[in-house]
Protein backbone atom coordinates (compact mmCIF):
# COMPACT_ATOMS: atom_id res chain seq x y z
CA UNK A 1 244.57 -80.68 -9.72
CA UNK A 2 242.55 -83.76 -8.53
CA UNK A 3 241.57 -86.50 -10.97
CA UNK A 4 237.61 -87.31 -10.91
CA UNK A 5 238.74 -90.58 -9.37
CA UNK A 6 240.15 -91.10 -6.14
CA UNK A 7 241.63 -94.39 -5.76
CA UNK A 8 242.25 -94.28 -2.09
CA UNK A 9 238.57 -93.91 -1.23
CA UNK A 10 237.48 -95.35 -4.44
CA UNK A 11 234.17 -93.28 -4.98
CA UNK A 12 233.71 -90.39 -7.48
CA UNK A 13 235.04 -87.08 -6.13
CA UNK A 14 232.25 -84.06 -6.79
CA UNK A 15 233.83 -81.01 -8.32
CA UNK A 16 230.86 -78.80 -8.79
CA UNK A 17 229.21 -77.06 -5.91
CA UNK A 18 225.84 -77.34 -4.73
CA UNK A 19 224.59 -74.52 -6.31
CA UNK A 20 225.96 -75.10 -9.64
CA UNK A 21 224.71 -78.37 -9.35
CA UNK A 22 220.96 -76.56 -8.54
CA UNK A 23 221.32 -74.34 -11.06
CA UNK A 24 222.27 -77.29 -13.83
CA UNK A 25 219.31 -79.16 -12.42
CA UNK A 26 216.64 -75.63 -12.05
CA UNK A 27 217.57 -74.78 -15.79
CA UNK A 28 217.28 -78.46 -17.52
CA UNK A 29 213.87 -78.51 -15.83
CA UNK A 30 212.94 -75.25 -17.47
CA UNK A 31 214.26 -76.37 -20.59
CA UNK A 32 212.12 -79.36 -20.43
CA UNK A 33 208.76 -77.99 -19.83
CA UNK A 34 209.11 -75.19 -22.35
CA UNK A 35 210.15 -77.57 -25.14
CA UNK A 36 207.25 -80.18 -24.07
CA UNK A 37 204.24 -76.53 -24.02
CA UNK A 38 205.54 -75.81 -27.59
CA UNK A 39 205.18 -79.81 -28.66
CA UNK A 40 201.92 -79.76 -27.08
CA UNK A 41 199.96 -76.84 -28.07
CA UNK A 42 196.61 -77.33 -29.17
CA UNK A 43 195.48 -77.15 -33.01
CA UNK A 44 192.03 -74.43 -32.70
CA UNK A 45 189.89 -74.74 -35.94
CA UNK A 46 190.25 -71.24 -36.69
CA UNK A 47 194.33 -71.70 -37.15
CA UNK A 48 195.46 -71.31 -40.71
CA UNK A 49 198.33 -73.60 -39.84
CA UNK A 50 196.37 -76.16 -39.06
CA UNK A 51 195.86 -79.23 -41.40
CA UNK A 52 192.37 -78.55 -44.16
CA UNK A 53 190.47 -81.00 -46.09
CA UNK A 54 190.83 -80.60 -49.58
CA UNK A 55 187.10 -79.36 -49.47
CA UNK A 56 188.16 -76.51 -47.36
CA UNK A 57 190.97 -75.81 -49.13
CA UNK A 58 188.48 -75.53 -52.36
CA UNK A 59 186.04 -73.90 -50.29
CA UNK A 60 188.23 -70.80 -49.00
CA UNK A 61 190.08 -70.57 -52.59
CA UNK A 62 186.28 -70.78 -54.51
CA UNK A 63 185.68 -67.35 -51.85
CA UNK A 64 188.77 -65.38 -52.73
CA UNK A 65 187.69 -65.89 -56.01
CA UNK A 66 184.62 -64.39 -55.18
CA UNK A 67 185.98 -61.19 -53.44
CA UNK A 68 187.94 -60.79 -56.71
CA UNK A 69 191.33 -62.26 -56.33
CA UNK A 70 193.05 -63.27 -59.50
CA UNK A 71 195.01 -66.39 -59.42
CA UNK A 72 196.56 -65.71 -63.10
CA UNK A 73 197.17 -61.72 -62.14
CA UNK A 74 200.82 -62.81 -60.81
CA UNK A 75 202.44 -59.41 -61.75
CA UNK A 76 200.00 -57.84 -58.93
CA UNK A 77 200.57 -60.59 -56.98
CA UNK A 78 201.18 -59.37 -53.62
CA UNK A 79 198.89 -55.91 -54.05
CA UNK A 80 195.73 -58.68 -55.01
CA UNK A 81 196.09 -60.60 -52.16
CA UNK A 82 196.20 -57.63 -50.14
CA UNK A 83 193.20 -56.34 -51.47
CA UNK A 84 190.99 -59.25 -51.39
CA UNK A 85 192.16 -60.55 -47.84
CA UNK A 86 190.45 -56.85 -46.91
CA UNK A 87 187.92 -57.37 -48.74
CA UNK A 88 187.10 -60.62 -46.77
């Protein structure tokens, strides 16, 4: 087995092939763009991840209260929710 370094020539030997090399070089590329779509994606107003004033926080809680959801009902907890976010 050749060592990486040749000390007759004195240059770096290349052990892959050319198409391994591609393929290395085709997938970090790949890699790269999908990671820098999902960094960039655009926040749309109607997201409910996206980041709310504390008067629109107030504002959607003031109507579930409204439609009837019950903030202290936590033994029906999931069944409210359910129930108002239809009713909306």
């Amino acid at each position: 087995m050749p060592l990486p370094f040749d000390a007759v020539k004195g240059d770096l030997m290349i052990s892959m092939t050319s198409t391994t090399l591609l393929f290395r070089l085709v997938l970090g590329a790949l890699l790269c763009v999908s990671a820098a779509s999902v960094w960039t994606q655009a926040v749309h107003p109607d997201d409910s991840a996206a980041a709310k004033t504390r008067a629109q926080v107030r504002q959607e809680f003031l109507e579930w209260r409204a439609a009837g959801y019950d903030p202290a009902d936590w033994l029906d907890y999931p069944d409210n929710a359910l129930r108002t976010s239809r009713a909306n």
